[in-house]
C-alpha atoms as a PDB file:
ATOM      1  CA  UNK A   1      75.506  87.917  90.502  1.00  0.00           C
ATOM      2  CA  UNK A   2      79.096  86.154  91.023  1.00  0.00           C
ATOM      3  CA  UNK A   3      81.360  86.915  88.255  1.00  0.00           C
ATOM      4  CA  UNK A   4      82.603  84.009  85.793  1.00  0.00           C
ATOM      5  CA  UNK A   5      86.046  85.865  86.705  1.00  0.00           C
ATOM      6  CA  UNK A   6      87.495  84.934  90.070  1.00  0.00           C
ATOM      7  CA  UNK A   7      90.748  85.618  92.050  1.00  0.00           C
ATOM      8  CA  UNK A   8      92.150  84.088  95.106  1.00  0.00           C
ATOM      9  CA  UNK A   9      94.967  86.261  96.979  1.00  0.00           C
ATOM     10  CA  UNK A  10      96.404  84.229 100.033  1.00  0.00           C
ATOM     11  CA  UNK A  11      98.836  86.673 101.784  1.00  0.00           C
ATOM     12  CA  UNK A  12     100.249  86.906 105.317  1.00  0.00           C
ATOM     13  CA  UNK A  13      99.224  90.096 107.420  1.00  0.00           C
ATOM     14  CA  UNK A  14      96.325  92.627 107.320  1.00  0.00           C
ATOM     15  CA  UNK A  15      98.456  95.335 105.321  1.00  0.00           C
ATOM     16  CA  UNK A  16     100.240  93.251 102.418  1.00  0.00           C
ATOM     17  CA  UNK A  17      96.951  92.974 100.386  1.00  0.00           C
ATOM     18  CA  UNK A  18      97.118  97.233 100.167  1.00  0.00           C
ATOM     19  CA  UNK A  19     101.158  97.764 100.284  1.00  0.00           C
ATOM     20  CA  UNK A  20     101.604  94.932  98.187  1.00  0.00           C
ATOM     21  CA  UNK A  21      99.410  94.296  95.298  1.00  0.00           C
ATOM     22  CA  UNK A  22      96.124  96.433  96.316  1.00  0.00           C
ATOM     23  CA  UNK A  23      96.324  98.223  92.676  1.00  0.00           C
ATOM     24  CA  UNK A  24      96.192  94.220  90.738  1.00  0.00           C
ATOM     25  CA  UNK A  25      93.562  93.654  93.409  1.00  0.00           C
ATOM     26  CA  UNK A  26      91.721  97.531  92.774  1.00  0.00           C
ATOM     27  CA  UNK A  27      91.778  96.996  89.234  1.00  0.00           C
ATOM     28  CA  UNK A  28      90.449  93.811  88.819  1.00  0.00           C
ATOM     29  CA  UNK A  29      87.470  94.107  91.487  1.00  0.00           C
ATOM     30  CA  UNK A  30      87.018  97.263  89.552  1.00  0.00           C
ATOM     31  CA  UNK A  31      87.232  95.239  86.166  1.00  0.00           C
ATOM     32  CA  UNK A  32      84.356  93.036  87.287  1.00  0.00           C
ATOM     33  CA  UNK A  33      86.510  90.166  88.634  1.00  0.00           C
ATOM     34  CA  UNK A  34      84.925  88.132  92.299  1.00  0.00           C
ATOM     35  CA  UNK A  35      87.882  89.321  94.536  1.00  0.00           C
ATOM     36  CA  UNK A  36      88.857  87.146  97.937  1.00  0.00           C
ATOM     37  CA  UNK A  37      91.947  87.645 100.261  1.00  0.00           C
ATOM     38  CA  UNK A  38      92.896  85.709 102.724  1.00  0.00           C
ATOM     39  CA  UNK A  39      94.749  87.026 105.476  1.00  0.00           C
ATOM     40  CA  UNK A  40      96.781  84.055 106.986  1.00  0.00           C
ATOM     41  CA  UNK A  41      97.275  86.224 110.734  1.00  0.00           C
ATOM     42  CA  UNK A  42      95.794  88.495 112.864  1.00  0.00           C
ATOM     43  CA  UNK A  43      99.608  91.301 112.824  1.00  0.00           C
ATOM     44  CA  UNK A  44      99.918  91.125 116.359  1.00  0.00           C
ATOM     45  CA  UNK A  45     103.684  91.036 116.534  1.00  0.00           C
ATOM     46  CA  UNK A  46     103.828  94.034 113.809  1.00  0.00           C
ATOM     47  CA  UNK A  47     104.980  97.665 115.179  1.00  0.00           C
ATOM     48  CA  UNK A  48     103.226 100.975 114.862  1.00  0.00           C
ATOM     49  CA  UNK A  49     103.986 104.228 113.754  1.00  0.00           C
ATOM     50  CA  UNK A  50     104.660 106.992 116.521  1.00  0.00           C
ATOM     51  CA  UNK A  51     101.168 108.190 118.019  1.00  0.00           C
ATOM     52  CA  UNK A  52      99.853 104.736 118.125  1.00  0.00           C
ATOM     53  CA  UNK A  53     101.973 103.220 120.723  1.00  0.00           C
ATOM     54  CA  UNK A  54      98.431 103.297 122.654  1.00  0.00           C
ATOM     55  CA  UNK A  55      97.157 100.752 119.959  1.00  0.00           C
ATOM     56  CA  UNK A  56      99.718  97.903 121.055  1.00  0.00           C
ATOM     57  CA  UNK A  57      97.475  96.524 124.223  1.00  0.00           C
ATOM     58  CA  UNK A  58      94.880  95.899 120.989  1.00  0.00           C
ATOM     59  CA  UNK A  59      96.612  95.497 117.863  1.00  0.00           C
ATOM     60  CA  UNK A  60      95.274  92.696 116.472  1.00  0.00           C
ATOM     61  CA  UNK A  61      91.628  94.283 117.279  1.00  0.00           C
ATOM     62  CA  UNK A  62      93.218  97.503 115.661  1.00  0.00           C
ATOM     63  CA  UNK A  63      94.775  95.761 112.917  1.00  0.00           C
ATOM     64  CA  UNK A  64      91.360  93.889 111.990  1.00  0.00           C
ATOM     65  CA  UNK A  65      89.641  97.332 111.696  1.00  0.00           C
ATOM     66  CA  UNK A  66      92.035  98.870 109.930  1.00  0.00           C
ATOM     67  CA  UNK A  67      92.314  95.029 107.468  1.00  0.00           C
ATOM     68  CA  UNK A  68      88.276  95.600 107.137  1.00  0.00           C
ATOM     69  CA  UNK A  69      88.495  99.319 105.911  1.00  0.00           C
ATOM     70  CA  UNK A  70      90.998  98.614 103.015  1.00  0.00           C
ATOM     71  CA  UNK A  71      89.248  95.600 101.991  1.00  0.00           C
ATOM     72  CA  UNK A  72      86.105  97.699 101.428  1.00  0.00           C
ATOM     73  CA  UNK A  73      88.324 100.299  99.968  1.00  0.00           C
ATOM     74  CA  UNK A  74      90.068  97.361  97.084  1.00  0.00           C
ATOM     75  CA  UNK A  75      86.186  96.224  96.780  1.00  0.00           C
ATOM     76  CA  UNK A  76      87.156  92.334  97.633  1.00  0.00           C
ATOM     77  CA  UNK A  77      85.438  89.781  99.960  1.00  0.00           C
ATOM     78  CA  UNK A  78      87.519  89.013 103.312  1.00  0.00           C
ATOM     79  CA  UNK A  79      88.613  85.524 104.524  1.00  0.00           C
ATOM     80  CA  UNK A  80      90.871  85.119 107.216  1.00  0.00           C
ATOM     81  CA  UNK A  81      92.617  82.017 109.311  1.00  0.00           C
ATOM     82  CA  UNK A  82      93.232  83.997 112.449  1.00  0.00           C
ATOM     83  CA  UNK A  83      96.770  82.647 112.871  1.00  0.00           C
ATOM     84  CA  UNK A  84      99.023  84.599 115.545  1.00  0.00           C
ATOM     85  CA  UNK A  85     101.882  86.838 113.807  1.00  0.00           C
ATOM     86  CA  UNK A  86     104.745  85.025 113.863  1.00  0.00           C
ATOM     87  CA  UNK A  87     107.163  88.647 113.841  1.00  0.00           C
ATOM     88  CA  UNK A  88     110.313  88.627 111.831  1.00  0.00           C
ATOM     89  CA  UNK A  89     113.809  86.724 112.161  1.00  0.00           C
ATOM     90  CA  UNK A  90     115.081  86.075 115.309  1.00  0.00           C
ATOM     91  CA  UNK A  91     111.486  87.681 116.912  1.00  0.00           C
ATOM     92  CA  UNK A  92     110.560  86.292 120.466  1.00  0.00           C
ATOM     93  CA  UNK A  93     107.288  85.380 118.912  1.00  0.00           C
ATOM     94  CA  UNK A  94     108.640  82.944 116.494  1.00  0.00           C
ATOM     95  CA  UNK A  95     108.497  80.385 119.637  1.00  0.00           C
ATOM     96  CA  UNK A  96     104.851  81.063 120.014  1.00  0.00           C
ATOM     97  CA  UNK A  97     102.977  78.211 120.324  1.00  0.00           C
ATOM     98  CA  UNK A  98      99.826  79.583 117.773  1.00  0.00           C
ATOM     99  CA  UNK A  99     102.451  81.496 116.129  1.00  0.00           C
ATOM    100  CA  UNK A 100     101.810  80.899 112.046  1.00  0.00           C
ATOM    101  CA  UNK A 101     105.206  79.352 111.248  1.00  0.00           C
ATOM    102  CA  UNK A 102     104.541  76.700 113.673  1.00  0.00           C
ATOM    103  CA  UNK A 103     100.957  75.737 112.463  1.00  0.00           C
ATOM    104  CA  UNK A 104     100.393  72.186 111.323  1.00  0.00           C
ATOM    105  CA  UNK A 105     101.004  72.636 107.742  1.00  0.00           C
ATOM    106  CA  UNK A 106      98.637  69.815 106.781  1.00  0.00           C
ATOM    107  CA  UNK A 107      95.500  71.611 109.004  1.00  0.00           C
ATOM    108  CA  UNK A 108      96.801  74.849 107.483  1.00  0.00           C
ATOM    109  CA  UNK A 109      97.511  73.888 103.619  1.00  0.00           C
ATOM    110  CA  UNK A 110      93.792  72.172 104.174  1.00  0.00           C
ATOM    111  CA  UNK A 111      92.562  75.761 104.822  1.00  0.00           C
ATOM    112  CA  UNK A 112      93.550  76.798 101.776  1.00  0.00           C
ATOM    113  CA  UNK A 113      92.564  73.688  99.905  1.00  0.00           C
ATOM    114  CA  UNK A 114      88.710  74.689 101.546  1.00  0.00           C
ATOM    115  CA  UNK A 115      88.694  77.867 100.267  1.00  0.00           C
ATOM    116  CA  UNK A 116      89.517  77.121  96.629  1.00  0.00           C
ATOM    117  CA  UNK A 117      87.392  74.439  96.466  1.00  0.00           C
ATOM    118  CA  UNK A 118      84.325  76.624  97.653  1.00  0.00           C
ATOM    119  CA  UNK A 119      85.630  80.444  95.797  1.00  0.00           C
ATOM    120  CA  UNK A 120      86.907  78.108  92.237  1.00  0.00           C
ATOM    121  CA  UNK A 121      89.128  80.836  91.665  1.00  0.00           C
ATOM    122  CA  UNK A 122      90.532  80.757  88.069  1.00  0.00           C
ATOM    123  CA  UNK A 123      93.617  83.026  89.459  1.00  0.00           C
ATOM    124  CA  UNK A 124      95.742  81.835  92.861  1.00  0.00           C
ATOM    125  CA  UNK A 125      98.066  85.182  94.048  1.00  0.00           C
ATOM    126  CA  UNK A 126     100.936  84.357  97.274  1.00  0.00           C
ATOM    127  CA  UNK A 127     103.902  85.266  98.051  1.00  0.00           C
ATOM    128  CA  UNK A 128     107.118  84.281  96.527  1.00  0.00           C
ATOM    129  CA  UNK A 129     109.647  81.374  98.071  1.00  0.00           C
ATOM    130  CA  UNK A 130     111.678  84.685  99.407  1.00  0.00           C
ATOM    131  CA  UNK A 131     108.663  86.046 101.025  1.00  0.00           C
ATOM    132  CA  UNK A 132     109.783  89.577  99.751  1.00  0.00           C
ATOM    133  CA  UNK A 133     112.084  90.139 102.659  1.00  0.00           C
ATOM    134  CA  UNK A 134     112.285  86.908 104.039  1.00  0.00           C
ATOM    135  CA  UNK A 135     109.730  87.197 106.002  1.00  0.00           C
ATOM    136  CA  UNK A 136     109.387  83.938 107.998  1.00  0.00           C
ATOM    137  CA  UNK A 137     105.407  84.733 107.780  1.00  0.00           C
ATOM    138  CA  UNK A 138     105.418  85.344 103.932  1.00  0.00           C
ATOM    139  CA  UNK A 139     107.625  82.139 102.936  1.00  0.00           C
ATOM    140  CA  UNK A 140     105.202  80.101 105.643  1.00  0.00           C
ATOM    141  CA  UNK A 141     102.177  81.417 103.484  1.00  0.00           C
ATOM    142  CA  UNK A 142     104.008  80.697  99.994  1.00  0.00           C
ATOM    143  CA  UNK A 143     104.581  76.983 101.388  1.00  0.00           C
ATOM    144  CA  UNK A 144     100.671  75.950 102.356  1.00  0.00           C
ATOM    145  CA  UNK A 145      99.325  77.875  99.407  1.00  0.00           C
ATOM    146  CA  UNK A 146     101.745  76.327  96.791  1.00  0.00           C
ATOM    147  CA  UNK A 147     100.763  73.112  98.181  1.00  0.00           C
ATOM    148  CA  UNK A 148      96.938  73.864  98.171  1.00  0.00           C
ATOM    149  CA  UNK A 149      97.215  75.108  94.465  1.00  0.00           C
ATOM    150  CA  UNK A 150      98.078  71.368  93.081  1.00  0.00           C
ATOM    151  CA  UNK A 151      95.975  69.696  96.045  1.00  0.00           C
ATOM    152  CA  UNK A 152      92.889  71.399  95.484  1.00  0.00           C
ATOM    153  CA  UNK A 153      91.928  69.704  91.977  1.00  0.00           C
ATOM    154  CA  UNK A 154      93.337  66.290  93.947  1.00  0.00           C
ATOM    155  CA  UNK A 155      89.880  64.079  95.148  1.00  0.00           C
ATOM    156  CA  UNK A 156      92.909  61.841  96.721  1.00  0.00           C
ATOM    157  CA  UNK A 157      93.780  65.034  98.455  1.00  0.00           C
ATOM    158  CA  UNK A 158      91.683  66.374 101.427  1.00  0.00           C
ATOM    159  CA  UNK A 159      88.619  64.048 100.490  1.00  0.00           C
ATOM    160  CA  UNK A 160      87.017  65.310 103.621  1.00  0.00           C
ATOM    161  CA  UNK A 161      87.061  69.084 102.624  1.00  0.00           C
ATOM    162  CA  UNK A 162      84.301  69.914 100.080  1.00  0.00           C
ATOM    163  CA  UNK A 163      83.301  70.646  98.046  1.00  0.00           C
ATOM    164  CA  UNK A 164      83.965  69.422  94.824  1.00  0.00           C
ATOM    165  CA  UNK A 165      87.918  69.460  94.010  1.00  0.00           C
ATOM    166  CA  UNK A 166      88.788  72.316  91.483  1.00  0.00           C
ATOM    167  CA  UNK A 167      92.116  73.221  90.020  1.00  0.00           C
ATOM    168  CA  UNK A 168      92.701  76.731  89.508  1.00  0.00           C
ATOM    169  CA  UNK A 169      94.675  77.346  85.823  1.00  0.00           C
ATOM    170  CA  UNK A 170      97.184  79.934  87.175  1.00  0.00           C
ATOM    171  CA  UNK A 171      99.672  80.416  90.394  1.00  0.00           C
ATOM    172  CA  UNK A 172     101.423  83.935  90.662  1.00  0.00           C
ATOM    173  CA  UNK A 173     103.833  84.857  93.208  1.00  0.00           C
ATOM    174  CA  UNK A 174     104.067  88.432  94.216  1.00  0.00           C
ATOM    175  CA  UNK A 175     107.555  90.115  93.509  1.00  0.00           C
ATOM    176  CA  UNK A 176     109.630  93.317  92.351  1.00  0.00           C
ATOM    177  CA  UNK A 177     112.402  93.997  90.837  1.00  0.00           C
ATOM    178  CA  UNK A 178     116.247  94.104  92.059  1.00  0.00           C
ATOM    179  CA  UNK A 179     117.021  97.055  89.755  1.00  0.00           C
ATOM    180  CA  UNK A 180     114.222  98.987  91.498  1.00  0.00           C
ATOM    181  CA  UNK A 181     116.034  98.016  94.430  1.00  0.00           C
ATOM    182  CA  UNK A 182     119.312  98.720  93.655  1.00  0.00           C
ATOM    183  CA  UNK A 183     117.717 102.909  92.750  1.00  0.00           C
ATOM    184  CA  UNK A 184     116.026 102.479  96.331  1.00  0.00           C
ATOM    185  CA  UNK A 185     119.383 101.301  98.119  1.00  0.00           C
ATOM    186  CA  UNK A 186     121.450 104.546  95.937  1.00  0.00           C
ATOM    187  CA  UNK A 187     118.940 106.826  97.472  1.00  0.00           C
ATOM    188  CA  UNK A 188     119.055 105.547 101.011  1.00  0.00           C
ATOM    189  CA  UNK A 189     122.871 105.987 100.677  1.00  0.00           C
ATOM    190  CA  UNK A 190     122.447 109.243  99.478  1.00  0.00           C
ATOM    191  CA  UNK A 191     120.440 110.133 102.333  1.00  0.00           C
ATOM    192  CA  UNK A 192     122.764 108.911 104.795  1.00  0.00           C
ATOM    193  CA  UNK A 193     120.329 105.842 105.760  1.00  0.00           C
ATOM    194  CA  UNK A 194     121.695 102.320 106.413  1.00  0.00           C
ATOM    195  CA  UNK A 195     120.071  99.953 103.465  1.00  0.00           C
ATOM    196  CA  UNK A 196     121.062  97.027 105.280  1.00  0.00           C
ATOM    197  CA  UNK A 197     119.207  98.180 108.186  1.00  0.00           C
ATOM    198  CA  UNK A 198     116.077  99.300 106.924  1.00  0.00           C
ATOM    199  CA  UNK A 199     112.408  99.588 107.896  1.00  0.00           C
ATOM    200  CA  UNK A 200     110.742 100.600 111.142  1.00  0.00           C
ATOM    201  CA  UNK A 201     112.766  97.646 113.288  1.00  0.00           C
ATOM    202  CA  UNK A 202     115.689  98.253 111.236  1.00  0.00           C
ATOM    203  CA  UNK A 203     115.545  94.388 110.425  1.00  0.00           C
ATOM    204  CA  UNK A 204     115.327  94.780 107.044  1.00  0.00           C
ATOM    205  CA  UNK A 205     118.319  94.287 104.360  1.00  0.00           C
ATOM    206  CA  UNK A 206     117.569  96.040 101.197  1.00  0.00           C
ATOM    207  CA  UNK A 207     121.326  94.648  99.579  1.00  0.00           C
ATOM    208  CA  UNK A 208     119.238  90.809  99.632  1.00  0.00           C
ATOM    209  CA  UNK A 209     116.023  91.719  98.500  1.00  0.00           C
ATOM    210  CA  UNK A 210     114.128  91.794  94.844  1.00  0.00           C
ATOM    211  CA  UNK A 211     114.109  89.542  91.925  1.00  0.00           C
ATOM    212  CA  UNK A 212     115.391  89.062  88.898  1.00  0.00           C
ATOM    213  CA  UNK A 213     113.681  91.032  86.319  1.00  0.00           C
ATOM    214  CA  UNK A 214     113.525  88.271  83.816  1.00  0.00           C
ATOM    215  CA  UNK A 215     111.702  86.304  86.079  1.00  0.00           C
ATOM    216  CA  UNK A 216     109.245  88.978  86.568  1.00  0.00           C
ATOM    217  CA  UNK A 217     106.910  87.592  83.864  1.00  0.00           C
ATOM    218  CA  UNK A 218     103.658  89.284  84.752  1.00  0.00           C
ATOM    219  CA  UNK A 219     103.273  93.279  84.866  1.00  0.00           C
ATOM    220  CA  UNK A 220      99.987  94.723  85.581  1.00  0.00           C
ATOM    221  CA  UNK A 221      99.352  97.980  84.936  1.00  0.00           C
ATOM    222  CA  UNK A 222      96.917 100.451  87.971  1.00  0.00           C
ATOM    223  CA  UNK A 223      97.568 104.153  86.993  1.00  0.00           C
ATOM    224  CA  UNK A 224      94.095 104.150  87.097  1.00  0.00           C
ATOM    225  CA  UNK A 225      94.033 102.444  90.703  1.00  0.00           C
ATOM    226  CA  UNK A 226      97.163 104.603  92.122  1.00  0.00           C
ATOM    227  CA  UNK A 227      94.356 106.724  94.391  1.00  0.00           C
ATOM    228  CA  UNK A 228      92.543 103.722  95.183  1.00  0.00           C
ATOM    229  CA  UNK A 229      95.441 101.941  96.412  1.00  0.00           C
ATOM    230  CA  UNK A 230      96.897 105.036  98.189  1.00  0.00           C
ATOM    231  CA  UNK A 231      93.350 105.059  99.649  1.00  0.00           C
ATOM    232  CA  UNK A 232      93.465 101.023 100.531  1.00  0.00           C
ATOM    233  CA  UNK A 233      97.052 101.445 102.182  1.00  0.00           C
ATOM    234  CA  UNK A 234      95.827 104.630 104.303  1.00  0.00           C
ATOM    235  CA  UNK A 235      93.743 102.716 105.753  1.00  0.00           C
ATOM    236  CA  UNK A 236      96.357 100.812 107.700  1.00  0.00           C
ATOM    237  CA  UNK A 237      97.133 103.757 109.913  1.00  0.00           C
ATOM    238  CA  UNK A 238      98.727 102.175 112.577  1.00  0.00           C
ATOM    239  CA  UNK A 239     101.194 100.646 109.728  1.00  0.00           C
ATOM    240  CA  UNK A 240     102.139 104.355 108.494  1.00  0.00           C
ATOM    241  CA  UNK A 241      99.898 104.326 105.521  1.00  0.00           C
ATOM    242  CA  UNK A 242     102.109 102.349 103.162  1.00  0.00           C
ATOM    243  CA  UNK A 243     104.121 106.042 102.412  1.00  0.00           C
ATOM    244  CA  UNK A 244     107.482 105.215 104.562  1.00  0.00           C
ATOM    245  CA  UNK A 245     109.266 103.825 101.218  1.00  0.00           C
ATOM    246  CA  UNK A 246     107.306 105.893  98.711  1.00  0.00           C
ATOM    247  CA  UNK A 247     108.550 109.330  99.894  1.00  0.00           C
ATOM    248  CA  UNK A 248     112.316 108.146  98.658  1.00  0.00           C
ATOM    249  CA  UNK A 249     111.055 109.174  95.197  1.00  0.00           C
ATOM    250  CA  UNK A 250     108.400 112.252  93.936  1.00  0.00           C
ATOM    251  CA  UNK A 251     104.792 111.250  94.066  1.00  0.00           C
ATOM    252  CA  UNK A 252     104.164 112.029  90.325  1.00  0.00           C
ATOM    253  CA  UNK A 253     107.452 110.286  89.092  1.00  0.00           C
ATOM    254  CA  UNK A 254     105.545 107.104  90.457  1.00  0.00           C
ATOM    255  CA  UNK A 255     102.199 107.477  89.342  1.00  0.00           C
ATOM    256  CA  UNK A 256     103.804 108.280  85.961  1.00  0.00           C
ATOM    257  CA  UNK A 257     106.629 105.143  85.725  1.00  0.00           C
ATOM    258  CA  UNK A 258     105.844 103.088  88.760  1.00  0.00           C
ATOM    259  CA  UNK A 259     102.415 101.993  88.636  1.00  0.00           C
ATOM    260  CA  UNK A 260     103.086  98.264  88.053  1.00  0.00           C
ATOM    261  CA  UNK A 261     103.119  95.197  90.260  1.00  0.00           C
ATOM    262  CA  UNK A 262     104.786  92.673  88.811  1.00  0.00           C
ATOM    263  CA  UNK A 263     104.724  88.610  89.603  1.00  0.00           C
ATOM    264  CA  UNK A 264     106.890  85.377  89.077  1.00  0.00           C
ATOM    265  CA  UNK A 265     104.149  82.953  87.248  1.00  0.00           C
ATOM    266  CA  UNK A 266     104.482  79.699  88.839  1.00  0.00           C
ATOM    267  CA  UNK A 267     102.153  77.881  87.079  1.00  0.00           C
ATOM    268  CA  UNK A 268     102.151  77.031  84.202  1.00  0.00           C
ATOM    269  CA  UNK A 269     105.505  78.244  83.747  1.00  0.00           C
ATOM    270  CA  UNK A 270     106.316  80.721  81.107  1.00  0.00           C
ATOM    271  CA  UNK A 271     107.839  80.179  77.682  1.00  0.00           C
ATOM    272  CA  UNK A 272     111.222  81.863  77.696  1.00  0.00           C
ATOM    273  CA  UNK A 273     110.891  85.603  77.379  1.00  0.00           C
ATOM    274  CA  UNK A 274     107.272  85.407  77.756  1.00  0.00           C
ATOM    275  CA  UNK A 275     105.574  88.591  79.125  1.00  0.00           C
ATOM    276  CA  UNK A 276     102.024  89.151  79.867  1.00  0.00           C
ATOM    277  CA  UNK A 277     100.131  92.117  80.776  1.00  0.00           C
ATOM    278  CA  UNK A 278      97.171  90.397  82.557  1.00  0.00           C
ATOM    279  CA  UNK A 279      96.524  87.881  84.831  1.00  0.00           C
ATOM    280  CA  UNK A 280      93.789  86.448  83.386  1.00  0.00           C
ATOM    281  CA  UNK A 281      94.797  86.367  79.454  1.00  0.00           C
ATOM    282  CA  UNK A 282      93.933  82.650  78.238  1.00  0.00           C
ATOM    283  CA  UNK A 283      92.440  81.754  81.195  1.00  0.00           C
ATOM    284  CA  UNK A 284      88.880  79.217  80.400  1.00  0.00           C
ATOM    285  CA  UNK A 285      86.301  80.459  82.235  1.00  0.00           C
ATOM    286  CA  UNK A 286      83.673  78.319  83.700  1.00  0.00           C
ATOM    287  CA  UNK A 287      80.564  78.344  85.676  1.00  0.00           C
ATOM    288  CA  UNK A 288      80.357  80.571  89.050  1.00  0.00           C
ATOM    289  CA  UNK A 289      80.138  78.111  91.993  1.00  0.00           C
ATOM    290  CA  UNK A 290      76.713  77.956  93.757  1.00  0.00           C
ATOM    291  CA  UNK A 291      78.321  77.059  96.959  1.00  0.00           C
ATOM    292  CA  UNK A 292      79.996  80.487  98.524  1.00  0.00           C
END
């Protein structure tokens, strides 16, 4: 039986629905809530941890399996638009031709616009206008999905995509703090590490990154999910596991104070100083569709 509860995640790369938010996305499927995530590309441009250099002739076969295991792990349905990775700044596969970032944006916003229609999700998740790190992939997704969020209730809008138009009530972008990153940039220091050259490809400036914690509006709590997201992110081997940034601070210090993802709610927008606790608090619910 489909739950009256539904949530929509639209994210870029097999990996950023377990590193990211799996423990909003563990809790709720947990909770009772009709989980989807879409998974705009196939991570074909990502890079792999030592002792899976092997993996690169295949990654985006690799990267599938590993995208299928975590999804089973979170307990969501899978939807993906098989888009090409479109790598990071400045990355040779920017130019691609079926490279993400230069997808028609109508054909691709109408994707989204599909989905909703069929799923009716009460609750749209993407990533924010920053894309987290600026990823180019990220702030792509953020555009189409934005626009599919207020096109989707729109008969005008996509007339050809059924079925019926539905507007979902709520549109949360995925973010963290900058005081969390300003501990995490200390500690690199500390360590001797570069914080403006971070990551795996050191392409990664922690000094730009993280938001505002006023505008961090939404804070859900997973201490009961930590093990199911640790599980989700292991499954992206190949990736490292999701444990690279983790290890800066002790494993219990994190289950204990850490175990929130927080979000930016773009629509409606927030009352001044408004905090919530869950994503679903006020939302009407309706009818399950009859149509996925």
């Amino acid at each position: 039986m489909t739950s009256s509860r539904r949530l929509l995640a639209v994210l870029a790369h097999p990996d950023d629905e377990s590193f990211g938010i799996g423990g909003t996305l563990a809790r709720y499927a947990d909770e009772g809530v009709d989980v989807h995530i879409a998974i705009a590309t196939d991570g074909v441009a990502g890079s792999v941890i030592s002792g899976y250099e092997h993996t690169l002739a295949e990654l985006a076969a690799v990267r599938r399996h590993e995208l299928d295991e975590a999804i089973a792990v979170l307990g969501a349905t899978l939807h993906t638009f098989g888009y090409r990775d479109s790598g990071y700044i400045g990355d040779p596969a920017n130019k691609h031709p079926e490279a993400f970032i230069n997808a028609d944006d109508v054909e691709a916003t109408g994707r989204v616009v599909a989905l909703i229609r069929q799923i009716r999700p009460q609750v749209v998740i993407t990533h924010d206008e920053t894309g987290g790190y600026y990823h180019p992939d990220h702030i792509h997704c953020w555009k189409i999905t934005t626009a599919a969020f207020h096109m989707a209730g729109d008969p005008a809008q996509y007339p050809d995509i059924g079925p019926t138009p539905y507007q979902p009530q709520r549109l949360y972008y995925t973010g963290f703090s900058n005081r969390m990153v300003k501990v995490f940039t200390l500690i690199m220091r500390l360590r001797g590490q570069d914080p403006k050259r971070a990551g795996r490809n050191k392409d990664i400036d922690w000094t730009r990154i993280g938001i505002e914690p006023r505008r961090l509006n939404a804070h859900v709590d997973y201490r009961r999910y930590w093990d199911v997201k640790r599980a989700a992110g292991a499954a992206h081997a190949s990736q490292g596991g999701g444990m690279s940034r983790s290890r800066l601070l002790p494993e219990p210090f994190q289950r204990r104070f850490m175990a929130t993802e927080t979000y930016i709610r773009a629509y409606p927008l927030p009352r001044e100083g408004e905090r919530e606790r869950d994503l679903f608090a006020g939302v009407v619910l309706d009818s399950a569709p009859t149509n996925t």
